[in-house]
C-alpha atoms as a PDB file:
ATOM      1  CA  UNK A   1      16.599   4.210  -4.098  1.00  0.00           C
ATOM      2  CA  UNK A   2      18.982   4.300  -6.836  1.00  0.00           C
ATOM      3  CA  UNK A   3      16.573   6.832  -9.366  1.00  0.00           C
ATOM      4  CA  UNK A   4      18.981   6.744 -11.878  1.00  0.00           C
ATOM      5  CA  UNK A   5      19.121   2.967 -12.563  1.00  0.00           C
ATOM      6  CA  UNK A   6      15.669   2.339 -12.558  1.00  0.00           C
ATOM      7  CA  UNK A   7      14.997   5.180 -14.519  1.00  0.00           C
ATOM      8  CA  UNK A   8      17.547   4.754 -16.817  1.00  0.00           C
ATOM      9  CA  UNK A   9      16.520   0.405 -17.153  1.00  0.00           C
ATOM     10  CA  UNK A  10      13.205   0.497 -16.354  1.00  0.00           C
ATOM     11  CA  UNK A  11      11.619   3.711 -17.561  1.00  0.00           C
ATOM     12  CA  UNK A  12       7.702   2.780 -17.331  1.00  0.00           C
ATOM     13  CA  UNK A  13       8.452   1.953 -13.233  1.00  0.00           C
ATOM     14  CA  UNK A  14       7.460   4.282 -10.875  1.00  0.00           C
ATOM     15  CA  UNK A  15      10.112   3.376  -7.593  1.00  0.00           C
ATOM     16  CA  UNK A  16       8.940   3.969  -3.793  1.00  0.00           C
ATOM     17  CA  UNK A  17      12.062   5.127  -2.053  1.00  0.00           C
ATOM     18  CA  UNK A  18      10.405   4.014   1.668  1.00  0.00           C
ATOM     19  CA  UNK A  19       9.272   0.578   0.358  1.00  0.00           C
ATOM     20  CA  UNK A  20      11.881  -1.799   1.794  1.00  0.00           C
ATOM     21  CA  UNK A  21      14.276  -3.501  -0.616  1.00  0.00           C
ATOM     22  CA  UNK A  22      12.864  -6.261  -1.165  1.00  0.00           C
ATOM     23  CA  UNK A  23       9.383  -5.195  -1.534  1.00  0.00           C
ATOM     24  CA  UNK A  24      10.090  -3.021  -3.978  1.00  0.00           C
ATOM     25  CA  UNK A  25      12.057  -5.710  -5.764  1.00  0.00           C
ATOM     26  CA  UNK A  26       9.442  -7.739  -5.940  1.00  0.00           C
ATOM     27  CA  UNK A  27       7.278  -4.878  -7.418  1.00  0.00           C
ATOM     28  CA  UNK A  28       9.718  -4.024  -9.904  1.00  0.00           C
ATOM     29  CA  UNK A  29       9.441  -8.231 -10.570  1.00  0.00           C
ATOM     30  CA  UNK A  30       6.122  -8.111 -11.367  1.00  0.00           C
ATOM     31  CA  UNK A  31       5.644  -4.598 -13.125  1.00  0.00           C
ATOM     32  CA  UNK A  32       8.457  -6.238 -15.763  1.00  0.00           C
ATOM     33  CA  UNK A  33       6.556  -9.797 -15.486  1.00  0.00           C
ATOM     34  CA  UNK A  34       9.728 -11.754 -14.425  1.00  0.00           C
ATOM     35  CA  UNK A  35       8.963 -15.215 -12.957  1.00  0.00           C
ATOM     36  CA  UNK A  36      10.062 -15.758  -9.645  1.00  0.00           C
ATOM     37  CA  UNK A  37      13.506 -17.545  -9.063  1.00  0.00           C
ATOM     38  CA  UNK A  38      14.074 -17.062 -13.078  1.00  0.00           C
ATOM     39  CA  UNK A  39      17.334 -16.647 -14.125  1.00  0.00           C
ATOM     40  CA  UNK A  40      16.448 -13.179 -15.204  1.00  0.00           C
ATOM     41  CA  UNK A  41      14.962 -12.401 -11.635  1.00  0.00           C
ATOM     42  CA  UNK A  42      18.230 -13.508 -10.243  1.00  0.00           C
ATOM     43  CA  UNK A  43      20.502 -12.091 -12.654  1.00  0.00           C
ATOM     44  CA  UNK A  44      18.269  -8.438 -12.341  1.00  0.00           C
ATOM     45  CA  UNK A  45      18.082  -9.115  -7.900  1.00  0.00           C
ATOM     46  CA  UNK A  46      22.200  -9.045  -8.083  1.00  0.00           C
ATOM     47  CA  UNK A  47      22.033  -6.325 -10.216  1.00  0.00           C
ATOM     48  CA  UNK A  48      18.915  -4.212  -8.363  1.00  0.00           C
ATOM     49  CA  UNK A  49      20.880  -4.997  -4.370  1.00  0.00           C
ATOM     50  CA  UNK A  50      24.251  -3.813  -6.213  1.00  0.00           C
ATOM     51  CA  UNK A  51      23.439  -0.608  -7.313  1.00  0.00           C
ATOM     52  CA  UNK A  52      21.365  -0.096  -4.223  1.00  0.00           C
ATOM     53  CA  UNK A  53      24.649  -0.885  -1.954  1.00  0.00           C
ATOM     54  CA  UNK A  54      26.392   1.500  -4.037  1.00  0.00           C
ATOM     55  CA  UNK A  55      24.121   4.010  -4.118  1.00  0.00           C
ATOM     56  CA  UNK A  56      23.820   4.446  -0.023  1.00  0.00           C
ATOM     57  CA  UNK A  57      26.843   2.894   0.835  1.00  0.00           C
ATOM     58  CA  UNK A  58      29.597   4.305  -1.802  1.00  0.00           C
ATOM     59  CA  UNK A  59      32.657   2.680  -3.389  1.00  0.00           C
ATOM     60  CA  UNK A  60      35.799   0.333  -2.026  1.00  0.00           C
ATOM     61  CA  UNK A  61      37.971   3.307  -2.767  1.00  0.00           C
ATOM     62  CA  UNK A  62      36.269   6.147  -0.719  1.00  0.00           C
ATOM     63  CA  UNK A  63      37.764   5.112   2.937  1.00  0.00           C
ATOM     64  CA  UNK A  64      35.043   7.880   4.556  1.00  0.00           C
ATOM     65  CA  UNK A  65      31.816   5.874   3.515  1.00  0.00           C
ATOM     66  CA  UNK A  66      33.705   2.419   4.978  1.00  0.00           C
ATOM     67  CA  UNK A  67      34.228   4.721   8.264  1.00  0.00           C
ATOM     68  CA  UNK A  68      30.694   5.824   8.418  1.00  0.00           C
ATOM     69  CA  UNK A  69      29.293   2.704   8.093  1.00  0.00           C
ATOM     70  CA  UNK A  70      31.982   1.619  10.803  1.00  0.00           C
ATOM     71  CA  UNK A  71      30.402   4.586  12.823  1.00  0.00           C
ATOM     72  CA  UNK A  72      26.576   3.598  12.007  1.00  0.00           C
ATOM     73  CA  UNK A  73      27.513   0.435  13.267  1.00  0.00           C
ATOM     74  CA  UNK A  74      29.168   1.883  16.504  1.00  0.00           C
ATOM     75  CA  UNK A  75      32.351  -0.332  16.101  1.00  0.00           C
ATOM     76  CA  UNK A  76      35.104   1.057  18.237  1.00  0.00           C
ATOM     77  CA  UNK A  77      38.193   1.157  18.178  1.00  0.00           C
ATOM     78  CA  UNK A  78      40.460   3.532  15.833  1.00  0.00           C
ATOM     79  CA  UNK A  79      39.559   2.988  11.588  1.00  0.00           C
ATOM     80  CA  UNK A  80      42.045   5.072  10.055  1.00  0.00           C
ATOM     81  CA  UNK A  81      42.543   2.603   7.001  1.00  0.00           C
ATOM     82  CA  UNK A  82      40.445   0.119   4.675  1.00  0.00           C
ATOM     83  CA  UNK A  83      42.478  -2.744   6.448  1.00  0.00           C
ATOM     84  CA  UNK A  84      41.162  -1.897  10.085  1.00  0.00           C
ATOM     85  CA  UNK A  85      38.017  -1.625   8.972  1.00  0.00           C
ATOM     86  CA  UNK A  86      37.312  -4.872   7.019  1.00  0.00           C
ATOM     87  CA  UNK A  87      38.722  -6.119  10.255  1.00  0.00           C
ATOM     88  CA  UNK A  88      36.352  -4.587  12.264  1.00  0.00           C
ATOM     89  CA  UNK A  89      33.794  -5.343   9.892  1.00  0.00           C
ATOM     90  CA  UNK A  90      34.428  -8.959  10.175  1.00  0.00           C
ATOM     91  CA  UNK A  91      33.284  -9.067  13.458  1.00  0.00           C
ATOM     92  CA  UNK A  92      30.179  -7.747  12.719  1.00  0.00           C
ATOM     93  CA  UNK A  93      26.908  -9.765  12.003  1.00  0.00           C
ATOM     94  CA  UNK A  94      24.142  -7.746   9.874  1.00  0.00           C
ATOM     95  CA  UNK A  95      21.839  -9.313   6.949  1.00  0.00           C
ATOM     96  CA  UNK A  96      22.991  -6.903   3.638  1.00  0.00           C
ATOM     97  CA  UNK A  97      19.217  -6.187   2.904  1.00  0.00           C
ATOM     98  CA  UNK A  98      18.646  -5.046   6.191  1.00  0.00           C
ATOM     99  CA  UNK A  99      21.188  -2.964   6.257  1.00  0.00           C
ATOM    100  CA  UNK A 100      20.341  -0.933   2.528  1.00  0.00           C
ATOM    101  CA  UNK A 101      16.930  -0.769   4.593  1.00  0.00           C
ATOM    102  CA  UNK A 102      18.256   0.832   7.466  1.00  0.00           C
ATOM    103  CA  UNK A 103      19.919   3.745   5.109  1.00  0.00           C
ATOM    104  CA  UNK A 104      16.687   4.205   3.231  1.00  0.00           C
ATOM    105  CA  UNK A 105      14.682   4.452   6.428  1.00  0.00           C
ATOM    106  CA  UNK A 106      16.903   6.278   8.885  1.00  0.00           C
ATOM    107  CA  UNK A 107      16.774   3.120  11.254  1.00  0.00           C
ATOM    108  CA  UNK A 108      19.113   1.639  12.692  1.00  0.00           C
ATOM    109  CA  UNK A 109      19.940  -2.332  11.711  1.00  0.00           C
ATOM    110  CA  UNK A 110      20.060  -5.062  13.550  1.00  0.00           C
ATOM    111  CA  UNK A 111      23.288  -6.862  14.411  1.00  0.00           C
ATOM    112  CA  UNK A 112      23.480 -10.686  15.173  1.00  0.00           C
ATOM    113  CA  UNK A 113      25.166 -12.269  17.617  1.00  0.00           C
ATOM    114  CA  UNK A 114      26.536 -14.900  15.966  1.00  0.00           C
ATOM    115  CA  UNK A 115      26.687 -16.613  12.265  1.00  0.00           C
ATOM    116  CA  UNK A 116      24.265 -18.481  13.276  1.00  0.00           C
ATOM    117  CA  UNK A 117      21.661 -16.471  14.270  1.00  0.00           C
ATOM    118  CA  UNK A 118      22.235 -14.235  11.146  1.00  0.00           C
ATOM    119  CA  UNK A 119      21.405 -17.542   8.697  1.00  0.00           C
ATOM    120  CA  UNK A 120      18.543 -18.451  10.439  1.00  0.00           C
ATOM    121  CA  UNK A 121      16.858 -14.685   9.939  1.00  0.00           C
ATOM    122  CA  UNK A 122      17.904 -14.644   6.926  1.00  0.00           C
ATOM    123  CA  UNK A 123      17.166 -17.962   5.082  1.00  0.00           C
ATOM    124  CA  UNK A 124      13.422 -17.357   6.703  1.00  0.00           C
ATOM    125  CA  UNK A 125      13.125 -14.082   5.290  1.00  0.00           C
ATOM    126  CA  UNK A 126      14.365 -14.861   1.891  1.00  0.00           C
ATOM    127  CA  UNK A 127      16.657 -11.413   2.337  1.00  0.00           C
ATOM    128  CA  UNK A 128      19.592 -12.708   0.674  1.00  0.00           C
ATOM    129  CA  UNK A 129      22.007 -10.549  -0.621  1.00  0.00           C
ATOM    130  CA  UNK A 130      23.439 -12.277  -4.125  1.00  0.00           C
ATOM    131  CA  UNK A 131      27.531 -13.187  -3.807  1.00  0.00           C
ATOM    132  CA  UNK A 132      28.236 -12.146  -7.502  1.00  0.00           C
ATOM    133  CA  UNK A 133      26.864  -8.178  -6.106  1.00  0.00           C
ATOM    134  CA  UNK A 134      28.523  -8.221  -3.100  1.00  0.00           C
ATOM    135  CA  UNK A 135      31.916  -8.871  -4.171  1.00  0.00           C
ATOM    136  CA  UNK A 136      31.610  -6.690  -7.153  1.00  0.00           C
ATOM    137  CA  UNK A 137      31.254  -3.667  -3.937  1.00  0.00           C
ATOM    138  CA  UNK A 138      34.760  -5.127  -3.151  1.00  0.00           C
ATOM    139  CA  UNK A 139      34.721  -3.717   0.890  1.00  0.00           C
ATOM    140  CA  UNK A 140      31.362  -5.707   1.338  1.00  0.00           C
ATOM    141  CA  UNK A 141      33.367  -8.870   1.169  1.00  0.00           C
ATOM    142  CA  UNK A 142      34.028  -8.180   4.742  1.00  0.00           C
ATOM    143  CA  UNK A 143      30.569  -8.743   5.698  1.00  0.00           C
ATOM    144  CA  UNK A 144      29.649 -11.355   3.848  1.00  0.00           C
ATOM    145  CA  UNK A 145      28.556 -14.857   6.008  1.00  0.00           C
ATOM    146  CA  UNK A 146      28.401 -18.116   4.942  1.00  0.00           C
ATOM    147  CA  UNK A 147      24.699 -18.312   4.944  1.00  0.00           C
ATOM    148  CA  UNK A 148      24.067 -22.052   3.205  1.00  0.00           C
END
């Protein structure tokens, strides 16, 4: 859990780091009162899943934490550079949330088959990972899916 940005915006909240994401989202959501689907609670969601990413998955510019999450999500095949790796990212299918999850639980995530199968989980469990976050990480462009 990132400590430091909740602390730092949202001093009165008291964070779980084993509560999944989005559970402790939506407890963060209510603690502040924001209404659900709000501008606000999308604007904050994009802001929240960001700094999470970040904060257990590193920067663009640090090729090690792209190669360990290469690693976590046994891809072979030699990554010695940012390209090969958003290449082998790309053929990898894993809902964002799920994967923050998996780092702050020690688990490992589950990968989709296809495109397909990734929407479907996750447009029914609302564990969407905002665009405007996810290419602000830069390198998580590469896993992004066309999910509507």
């Amino acid at each position: 859990m990132t400590t430091t940005y909740l602390s730092t915006h949202f001093p009165t909240f008291h964070p779980n780091p084993s509560a999944p994401t989005k559970d402790e989202f939506t407890r963060l959501a209510q603690h502040m009162h924001w209404t659900p689907n709000s501008k606000k609670y999308q604007r904050e969601w994009a802001a929240f899943t960001g700094n999470e990413f970040h904060h257990h998955f590193g920067t663009q510019s640090k090729l090690e934490n792209w190669q360990a999450l290469c690693k976590e999500l046994n891809l072979d095949g030699p990554i010695a550079s940012m390209t090969q790796c958003r290449k082998a990212l790309a053929k990898v299918h894993v809902n964002l949330v799920d994967l923050i999850d998996s780092r702050r639980a020690g688990t490992p995530v589950h990968k989709f088959q296809n495109v397909r199968a990734l929407r479907r989980y996750t447009r029914e469990s609302g564990k969407v990972f905002p665009k405007e976050a996810a290419k602000r990480e830069g390198g998580l462009r590469g896993l992004l899916r066309g999910i509507w």
